[in-house]
C-alpha atoms as a PDB file:
ATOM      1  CA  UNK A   1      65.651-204.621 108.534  1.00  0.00           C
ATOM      2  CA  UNK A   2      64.982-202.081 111.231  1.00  0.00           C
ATOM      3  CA  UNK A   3      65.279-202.519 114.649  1.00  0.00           C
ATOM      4  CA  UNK A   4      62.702-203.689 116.593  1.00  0.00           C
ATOM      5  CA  UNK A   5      63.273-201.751 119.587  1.00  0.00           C
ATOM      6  CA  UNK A   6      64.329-198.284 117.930  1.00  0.00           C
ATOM      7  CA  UNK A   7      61.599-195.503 119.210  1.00  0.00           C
ATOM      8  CA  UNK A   8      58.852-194.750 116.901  1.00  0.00           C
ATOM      9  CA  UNK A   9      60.032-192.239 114.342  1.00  0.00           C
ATOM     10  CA  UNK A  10      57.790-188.941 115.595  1.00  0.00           C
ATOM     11  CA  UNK A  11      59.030-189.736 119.203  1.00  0.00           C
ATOM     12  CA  UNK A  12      62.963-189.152 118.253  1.00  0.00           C
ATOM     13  CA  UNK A  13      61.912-186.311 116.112  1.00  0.00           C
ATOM     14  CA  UNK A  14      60.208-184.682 119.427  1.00  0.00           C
ATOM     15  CA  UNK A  15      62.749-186.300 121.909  1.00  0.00           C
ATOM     16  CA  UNK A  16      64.631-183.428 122.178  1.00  0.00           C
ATOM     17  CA  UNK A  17      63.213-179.630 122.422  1.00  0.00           C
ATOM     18  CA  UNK A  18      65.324-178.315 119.439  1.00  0.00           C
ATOM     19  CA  UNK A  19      63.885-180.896 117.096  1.00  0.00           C
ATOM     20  CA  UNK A  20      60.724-180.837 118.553  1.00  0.00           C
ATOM     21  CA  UNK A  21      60.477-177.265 117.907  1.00  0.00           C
ATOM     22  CA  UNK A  22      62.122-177.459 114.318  1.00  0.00           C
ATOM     23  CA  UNK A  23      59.415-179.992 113.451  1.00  0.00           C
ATOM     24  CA  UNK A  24      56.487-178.141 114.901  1.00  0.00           C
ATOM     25  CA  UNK A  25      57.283-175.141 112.860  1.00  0.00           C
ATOM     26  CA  UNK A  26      57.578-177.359 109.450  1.00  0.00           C
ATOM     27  CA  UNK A  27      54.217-179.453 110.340  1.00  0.00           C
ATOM     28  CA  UNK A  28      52.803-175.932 111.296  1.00  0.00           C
ATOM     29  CA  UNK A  29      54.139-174.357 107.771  1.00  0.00           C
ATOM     30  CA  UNK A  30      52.612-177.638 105.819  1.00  0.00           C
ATOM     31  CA  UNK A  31      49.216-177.395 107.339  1.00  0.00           C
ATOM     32  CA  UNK A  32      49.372-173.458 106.027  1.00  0.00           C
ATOM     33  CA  UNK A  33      50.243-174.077 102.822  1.00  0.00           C
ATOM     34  CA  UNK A  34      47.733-177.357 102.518  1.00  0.00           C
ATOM     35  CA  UNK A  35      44.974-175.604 104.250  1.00  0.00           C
ATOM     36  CA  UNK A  36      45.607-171.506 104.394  1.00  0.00           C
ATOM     37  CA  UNK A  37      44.053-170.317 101.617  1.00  0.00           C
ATOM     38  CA  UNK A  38      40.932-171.521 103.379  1.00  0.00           C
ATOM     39  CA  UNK A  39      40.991-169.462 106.340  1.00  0.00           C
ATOM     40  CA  UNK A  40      42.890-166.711 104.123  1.00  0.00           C
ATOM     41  CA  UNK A  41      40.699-163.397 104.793  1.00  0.00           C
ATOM     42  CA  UNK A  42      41.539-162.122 101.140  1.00  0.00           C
ATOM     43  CA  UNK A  43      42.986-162.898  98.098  1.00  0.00           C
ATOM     44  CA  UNK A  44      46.574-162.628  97.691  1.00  0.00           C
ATOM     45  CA  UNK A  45      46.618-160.139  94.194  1.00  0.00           C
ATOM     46  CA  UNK A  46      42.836-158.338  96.042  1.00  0.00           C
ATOM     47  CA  UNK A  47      43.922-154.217  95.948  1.00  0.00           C
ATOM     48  CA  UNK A  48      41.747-152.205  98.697  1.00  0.00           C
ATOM     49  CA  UNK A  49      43.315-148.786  97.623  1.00  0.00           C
ATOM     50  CA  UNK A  50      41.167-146.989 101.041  1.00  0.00           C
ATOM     51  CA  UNK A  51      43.151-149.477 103.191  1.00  0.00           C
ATOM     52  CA  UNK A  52      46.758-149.107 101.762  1.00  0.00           C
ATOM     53  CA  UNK A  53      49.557-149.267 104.190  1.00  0.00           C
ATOM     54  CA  UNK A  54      47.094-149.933 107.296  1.00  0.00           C
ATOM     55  CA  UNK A  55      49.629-151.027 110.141  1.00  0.00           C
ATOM     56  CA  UNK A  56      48.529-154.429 111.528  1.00  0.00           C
ATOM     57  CA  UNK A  57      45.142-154.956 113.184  1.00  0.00           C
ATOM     58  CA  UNK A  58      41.916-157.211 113.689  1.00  0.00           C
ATOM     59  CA  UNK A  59      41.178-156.583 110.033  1.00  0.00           C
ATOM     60  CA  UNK A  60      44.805-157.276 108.560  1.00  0.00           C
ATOM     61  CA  UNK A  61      46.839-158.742 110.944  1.00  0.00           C
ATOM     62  CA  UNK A  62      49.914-158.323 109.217  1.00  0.00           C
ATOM     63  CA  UNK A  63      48.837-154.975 107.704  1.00  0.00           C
ATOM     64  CA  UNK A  64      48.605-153.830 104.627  1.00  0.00           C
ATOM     65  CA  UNK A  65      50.783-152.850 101.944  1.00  0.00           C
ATOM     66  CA  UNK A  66      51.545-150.008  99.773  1.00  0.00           C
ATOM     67  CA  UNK A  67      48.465-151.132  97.295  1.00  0.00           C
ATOM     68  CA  UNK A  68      46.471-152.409  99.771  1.00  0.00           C
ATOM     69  CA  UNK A  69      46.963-156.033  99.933  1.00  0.00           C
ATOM     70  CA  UNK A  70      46.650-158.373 103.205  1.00  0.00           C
ATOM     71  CA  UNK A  71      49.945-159.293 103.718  1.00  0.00           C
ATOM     72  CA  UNK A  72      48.790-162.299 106.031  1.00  0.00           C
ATOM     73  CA  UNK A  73      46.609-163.270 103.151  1.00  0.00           C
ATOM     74  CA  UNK A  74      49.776-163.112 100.898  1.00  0.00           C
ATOM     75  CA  UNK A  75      52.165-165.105 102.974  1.00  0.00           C
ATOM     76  CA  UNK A  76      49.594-167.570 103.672  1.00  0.00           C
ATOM     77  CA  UNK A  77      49.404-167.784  99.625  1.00  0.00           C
ATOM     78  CA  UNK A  78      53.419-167.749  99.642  1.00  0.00           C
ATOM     79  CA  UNK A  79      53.875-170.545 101.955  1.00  0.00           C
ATOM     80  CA  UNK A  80      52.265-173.155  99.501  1.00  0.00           C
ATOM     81  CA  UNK A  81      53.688-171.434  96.777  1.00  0.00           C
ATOM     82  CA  UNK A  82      57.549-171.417  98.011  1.00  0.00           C
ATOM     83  CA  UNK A  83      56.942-175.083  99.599  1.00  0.00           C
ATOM     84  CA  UNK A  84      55.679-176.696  96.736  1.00  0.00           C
ATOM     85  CA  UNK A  85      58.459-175.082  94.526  1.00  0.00           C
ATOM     86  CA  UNK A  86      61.607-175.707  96.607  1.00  0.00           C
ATOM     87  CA  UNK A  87      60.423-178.939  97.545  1.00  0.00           C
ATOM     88  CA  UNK A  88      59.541-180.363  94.243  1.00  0.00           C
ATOM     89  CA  UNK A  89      63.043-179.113  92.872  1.00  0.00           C
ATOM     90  CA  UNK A  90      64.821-180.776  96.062  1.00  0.00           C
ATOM     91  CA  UNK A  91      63.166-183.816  95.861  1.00  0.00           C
ATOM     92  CA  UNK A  92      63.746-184.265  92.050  1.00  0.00           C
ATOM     93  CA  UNK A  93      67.243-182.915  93.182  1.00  0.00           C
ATOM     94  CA  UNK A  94      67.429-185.653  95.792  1.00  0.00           C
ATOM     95  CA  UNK A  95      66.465-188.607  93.467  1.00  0.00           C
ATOM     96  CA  UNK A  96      68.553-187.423  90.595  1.00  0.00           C
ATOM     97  CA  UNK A  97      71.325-186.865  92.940  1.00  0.00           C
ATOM     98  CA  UNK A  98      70.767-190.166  94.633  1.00  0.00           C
ATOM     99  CA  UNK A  99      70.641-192.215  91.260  1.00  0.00           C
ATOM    100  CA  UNK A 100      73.895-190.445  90.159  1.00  0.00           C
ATOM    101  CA  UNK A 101      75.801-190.955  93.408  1.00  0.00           C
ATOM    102  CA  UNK A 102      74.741-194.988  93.579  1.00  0.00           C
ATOM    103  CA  UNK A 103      75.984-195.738  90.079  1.00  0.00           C
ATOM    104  CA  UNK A 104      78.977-193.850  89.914  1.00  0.00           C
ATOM    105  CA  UNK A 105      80.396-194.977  93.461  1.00  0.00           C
ATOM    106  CA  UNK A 106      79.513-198.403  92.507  1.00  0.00           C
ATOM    107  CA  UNK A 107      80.561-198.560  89.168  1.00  0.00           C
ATOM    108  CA  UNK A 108      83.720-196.168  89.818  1.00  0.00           C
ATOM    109  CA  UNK A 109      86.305-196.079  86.974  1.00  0.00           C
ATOM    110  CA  UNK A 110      86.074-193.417  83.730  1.00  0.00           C
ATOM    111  CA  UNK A 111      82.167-193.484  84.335  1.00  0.00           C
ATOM    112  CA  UNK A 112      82.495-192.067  87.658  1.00  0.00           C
ATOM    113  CA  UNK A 113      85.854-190.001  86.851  1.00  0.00           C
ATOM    114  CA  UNK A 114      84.446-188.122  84.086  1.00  0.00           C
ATOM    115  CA  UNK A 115      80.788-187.529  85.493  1.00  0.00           C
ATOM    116  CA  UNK A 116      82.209-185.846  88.559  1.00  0.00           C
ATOM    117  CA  UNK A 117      84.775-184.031  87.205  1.00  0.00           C
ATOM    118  CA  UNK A 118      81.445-182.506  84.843  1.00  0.00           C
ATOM    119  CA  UNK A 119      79.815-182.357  88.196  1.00  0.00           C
ATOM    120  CA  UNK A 120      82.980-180.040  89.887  1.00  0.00           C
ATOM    121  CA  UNK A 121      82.878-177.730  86.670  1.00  0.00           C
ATOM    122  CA  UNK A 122      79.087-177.200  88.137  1.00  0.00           C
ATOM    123  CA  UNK A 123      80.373-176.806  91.984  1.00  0.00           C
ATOM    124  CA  UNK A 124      83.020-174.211  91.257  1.00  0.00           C
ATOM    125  CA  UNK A 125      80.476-171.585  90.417  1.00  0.00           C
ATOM    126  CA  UNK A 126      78.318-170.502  93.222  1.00  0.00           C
ATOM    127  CA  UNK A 127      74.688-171.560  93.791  1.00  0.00           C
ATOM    128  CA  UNK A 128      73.406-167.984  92.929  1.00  0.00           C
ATOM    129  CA  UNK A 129      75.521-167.242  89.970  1.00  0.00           C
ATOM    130  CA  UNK A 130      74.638-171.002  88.180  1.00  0.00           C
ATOM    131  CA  UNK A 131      70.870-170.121  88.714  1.00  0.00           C
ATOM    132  CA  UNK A 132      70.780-166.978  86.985  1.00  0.00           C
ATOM    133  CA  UNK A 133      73.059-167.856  84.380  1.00  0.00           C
ATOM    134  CA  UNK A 134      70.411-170.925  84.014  1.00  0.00           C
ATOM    135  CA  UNK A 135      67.710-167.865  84.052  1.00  0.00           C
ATOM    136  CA  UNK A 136      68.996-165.626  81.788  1.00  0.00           C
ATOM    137  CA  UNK A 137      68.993-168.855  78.859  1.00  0.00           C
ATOM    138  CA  UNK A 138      65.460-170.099  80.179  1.00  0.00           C
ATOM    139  CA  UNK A 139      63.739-166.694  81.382  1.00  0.00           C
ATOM    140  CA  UNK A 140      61.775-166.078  84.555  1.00  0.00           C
ATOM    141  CA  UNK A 141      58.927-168.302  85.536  1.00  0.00           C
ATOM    142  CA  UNK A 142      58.235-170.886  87.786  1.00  0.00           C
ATOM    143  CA  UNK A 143      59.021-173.478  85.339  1.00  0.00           C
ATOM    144  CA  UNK A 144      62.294-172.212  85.095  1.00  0.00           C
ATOM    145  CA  UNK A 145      63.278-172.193  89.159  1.00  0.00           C
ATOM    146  CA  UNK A 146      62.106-175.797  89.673  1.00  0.00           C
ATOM    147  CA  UNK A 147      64.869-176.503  86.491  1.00  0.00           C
ATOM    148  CA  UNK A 148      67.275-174.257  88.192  1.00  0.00           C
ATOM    149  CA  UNK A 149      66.729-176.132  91.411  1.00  0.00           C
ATOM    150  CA  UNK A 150      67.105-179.500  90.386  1.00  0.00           C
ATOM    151  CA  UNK A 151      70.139-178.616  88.092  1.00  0.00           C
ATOM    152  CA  UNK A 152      71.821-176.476  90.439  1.00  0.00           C
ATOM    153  CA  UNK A 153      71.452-179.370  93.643  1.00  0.00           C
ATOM    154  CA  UNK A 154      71.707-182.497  92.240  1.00  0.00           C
ATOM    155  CA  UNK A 155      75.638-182.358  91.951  1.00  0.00           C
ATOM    156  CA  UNK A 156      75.800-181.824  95.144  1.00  0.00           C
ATOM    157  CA  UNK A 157      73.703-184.778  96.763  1.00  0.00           C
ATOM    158  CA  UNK A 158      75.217-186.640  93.949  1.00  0.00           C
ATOM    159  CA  UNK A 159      78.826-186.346  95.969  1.00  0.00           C
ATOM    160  CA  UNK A 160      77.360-186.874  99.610  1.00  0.00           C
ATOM    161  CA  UNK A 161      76.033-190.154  98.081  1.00  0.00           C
ATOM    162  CA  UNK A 162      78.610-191.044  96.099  1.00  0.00           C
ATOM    163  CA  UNK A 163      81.019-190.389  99.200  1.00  0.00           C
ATOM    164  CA  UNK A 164      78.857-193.112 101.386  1.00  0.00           C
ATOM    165  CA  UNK A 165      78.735-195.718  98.596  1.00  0.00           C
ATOM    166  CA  UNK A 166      82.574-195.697  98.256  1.00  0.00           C
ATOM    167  CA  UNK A 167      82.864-196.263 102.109  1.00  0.00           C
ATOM    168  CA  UNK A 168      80.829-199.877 101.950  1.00  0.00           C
ATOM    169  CA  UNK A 169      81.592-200.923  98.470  1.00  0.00           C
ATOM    170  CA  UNK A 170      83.627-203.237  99.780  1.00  0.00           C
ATOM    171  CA  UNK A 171      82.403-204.425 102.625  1.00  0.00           C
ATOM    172  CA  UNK A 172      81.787-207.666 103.489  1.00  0.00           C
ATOM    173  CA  UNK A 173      77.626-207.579 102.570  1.00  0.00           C
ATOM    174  CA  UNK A 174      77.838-206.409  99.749  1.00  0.00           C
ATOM    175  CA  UNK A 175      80.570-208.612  98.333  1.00  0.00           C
ATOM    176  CA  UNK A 176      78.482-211.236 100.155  1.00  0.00           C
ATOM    177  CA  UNK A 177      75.692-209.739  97.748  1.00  0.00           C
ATOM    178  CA  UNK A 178      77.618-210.297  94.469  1.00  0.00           C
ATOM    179  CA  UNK A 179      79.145-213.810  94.908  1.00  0.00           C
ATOM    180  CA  UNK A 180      75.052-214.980  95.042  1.00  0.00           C
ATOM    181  CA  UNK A 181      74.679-213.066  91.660  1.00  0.00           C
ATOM    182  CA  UNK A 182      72.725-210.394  92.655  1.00  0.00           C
ATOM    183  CA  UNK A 183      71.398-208.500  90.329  1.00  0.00           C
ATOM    184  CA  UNK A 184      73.080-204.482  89.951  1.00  0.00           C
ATOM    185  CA  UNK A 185      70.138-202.685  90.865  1.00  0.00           C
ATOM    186  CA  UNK A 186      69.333-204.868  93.896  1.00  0.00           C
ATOM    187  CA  UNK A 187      72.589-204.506  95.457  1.00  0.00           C
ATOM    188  CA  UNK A 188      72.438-200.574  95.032  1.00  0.00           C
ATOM    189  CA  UNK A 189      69.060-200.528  96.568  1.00  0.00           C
ATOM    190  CA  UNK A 190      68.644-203.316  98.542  1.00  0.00           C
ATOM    191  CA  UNK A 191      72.309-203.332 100.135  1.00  0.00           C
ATOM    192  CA  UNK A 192      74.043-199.577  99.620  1.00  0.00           C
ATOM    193  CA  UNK A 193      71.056-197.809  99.783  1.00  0.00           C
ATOM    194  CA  UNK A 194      69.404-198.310 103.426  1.00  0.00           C
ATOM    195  CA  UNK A 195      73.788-197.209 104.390  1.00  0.00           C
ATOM    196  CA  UNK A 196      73.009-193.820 102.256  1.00  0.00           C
ATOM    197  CA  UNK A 197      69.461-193.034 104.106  1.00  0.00           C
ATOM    198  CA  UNK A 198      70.679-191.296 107.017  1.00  0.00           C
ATOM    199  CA  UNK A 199      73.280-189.277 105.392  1.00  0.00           C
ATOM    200  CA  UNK A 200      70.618-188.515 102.524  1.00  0.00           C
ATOM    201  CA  UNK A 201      67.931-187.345 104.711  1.00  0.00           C
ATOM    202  CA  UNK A 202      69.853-184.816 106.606  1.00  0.00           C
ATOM    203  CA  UNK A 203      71.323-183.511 103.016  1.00  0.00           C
ATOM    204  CA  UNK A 204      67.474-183.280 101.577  1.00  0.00           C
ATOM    205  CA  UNK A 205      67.100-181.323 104.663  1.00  0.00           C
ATOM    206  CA  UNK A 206      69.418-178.526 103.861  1.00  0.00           C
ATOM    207  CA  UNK A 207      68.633-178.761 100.288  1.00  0.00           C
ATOM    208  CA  UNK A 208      65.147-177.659 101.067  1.00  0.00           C
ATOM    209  CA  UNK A 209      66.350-174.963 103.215  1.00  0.00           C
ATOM    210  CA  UNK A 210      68.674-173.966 100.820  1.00  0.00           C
ATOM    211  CA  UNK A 211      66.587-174.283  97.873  1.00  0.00           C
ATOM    212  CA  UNK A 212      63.643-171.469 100.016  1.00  0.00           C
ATOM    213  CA  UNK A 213      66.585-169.339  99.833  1.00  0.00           C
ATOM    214  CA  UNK A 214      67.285-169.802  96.438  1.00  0.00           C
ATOM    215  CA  UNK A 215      63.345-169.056  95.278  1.00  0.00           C
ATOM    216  CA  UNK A 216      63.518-166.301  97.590  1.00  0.00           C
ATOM    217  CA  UNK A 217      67.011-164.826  96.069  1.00  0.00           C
ATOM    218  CA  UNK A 218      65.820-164.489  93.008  1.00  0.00           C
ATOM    219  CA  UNK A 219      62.031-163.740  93.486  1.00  0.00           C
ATOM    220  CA  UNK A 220      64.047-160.979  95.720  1.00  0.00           C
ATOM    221  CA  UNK A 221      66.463-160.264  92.489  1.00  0.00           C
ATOM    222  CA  UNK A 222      63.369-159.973  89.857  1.00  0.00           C
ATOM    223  CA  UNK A 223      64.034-163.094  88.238  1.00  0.00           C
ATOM    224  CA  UNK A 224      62.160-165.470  89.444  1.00  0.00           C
ATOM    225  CA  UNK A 225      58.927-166.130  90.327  1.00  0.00           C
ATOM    226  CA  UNK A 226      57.020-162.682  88.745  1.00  0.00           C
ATOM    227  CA  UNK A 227      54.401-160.673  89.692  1.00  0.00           C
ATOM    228  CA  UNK A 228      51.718-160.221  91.335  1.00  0.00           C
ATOM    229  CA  UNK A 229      52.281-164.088  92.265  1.00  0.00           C
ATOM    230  CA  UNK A 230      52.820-163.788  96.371  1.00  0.00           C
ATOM    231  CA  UNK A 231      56.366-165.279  96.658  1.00  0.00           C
ATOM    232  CA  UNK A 232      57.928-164.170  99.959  1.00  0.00           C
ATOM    233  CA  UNK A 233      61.383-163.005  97.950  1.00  0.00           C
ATOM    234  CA  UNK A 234      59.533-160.753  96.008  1.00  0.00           C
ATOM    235  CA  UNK A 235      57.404-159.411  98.882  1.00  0.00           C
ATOM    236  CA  UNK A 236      60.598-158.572 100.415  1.00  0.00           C
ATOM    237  CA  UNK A 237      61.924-156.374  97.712  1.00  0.00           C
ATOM    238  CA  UNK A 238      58.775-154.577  97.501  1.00  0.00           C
ATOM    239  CA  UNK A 239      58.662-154.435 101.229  1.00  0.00           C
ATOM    240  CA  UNK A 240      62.003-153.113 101.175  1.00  0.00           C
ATOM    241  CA  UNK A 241      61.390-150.232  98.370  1.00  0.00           C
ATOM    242  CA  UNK A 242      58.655-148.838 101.666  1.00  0.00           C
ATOM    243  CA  UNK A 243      60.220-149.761 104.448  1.00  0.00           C
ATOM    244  CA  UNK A 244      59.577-146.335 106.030  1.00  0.00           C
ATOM    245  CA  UNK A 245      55.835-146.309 105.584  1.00  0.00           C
ATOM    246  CA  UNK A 246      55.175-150.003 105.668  1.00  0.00           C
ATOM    247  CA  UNK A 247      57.985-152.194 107.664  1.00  0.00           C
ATOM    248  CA  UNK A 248      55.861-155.040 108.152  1.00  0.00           C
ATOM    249  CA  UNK A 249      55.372-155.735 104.814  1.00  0.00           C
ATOM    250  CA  UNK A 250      59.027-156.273 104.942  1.00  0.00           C
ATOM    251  CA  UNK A 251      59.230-157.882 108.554  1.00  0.00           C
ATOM    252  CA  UNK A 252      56.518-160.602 108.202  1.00  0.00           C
ATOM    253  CA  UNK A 253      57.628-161.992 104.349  1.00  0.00           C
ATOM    254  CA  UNK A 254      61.382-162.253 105.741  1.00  0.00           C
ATOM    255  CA  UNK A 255      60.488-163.669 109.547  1.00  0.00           C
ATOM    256  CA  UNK A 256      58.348-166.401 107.287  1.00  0.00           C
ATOM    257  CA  UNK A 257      61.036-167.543 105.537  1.00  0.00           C
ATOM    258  CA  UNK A 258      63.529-166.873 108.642  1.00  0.00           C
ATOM    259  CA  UNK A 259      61.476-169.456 110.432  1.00  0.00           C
ATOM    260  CA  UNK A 260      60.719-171.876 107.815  1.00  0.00           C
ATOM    261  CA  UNK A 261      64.604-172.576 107.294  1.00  0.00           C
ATOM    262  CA  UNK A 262      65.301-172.585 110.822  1.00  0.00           C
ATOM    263  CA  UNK A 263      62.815-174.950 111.890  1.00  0.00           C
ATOM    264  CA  UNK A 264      64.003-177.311 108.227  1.00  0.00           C
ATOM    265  CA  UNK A 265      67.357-177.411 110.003  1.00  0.00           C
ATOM    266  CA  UNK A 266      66.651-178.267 113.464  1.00  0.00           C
ATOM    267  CA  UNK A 267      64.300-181.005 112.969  1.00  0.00           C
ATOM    268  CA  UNK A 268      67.226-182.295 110.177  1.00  0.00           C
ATOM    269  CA  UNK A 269      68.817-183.116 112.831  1.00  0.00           C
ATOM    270  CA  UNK A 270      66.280-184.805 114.498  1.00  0.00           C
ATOM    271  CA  UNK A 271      65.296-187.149 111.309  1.00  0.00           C
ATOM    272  CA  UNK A 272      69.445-188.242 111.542  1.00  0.00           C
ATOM    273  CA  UNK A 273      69.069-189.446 114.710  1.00  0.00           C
ATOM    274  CA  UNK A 274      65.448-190.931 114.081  1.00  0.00           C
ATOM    275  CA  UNK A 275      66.746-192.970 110.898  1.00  0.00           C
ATOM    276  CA  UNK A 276      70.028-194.619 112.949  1.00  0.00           C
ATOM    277  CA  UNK A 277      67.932-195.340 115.931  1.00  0.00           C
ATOM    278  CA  UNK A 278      69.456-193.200 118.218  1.00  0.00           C
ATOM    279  CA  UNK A 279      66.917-192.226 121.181  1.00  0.00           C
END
């Protein structure tokens, strides 16, 4: 049961300036990808071929690119469109993970031995490399990156949980738990689970962060989400191809998801502290 006199959960997260900042920036990046495509002067895929490559100004305020699209228009559209996609895949990652890491650290024995000795085979190979060997079997599409995603992060949440579930196993509550004849499932999420939470939230954290990289690696690589969809990976490889006539449609794309990761990370921080209490 929580505390009755821990600080309301939004005041910890703006209690100190580097959360506070870190959550602005994410509550400021939901509302655009909720609400953008509103107030989003054009269409992300509209071509205005007389306006191509038009620096920034009252009429495109991040310019235009080399075919004349808005690129505000298209990182307004590429904020919903990387949110919803890395954070679908990290919180499928983060349940699947979760669910993995409960009954394995609980259960321990050959179960657990031979699950995350599978799971290490998975962790040897680096995040990148998994997803497009994952890519090249299921083909580029959006479909495809939320798999990629979930497959390529759930092995590790699996082992943060798992690592927090062996460390109160045996503690006196839950053995407590298990001489009343508590059911399995109520002991992992009645008893472990609330010991997990803090742990678990700061790893979802990075996961997201990591997982906007991820879309935006391989968006950036061509493998990913395609074209003329306005994912901010891809609008950095094309921005990059023109950097010399059109920088900020490099500049903006990359300072998006720059910011967006930053501000995941610091406010991380702030939901650890707001889940143990801590002022």
């Amino acid at each position: 049961m929580a505390d009755e006199g821990a600080p309301p959960f939004l005041s910890v997260l703006y209690a100190q300036a580097a959360s506070a900042f870190g959550t602005s920036v994410v509550l400021l990046f939901l509302f655009v990808a909720v609400f953008g495509p509103l107030f989003a002067p054009y269409s992300p895929t509209q071509q205005i071929a007389s306006e191509a490559r038009q620096p920034p100004s009252p009429q495109h305020w991040f310019g235009a690119d080399r075919l004349g699209r808005d690129v505000f228009s298209r990182v307004v559209y590429g904020a919903r469109d990387i949110i919803s996609l890395a954070g679908l895949g990290s919180l499928l990652a983060v349940i699947a993970g979760t669910l993995f890491g409960l009954i394995s650290g609980y259960r321990g024995g050959l179960f657990d031995e031979l699950l995350f000795r599978l799971f290490d085979a998975f962790l040897s190979l680096p995040s990148l490399l998994l997803a497009l060997l994952l890519l090249g079997t299921l083909g580029p599409s959006r479909n495809s990156v939320l798999i990629v995603i979930v497959f390529v992060y759930t092995p590790i949440v699996a082992r943060v949980v798992r690592s927090v579930v062996l460390g109160v196993r045996h503690k006196g509550f839950i053995e407590a738990a298990q001489m009343r004849g508590e059911a399995g499932w109520y002991i992992l999420f009645r008893e472990i689970l609330p010991s997990v939470l803090p742990a678990l939230a700061v790893e979802a954290a990075l996961r997201f962060s990591y997982a906007i990289f991820l879309v935006s690696s391989l968006g950036f690589l061509g493998v990913g989400v395609q074209p003329p969809n306005p994912d901010w990976g891809l609008m950095v490889s094309e921005g990059r191809n023109t950097i010399s006539l059109t920088p900020w449609a490099l500049y903006f794309p990359v300072g998006a998801i720059s910011l967006l990761v930053i501000g995941v990370n610091l406010m991380a921080d702030g939901v650890r502290r707001a889940l143990q209490g801590e002022a």
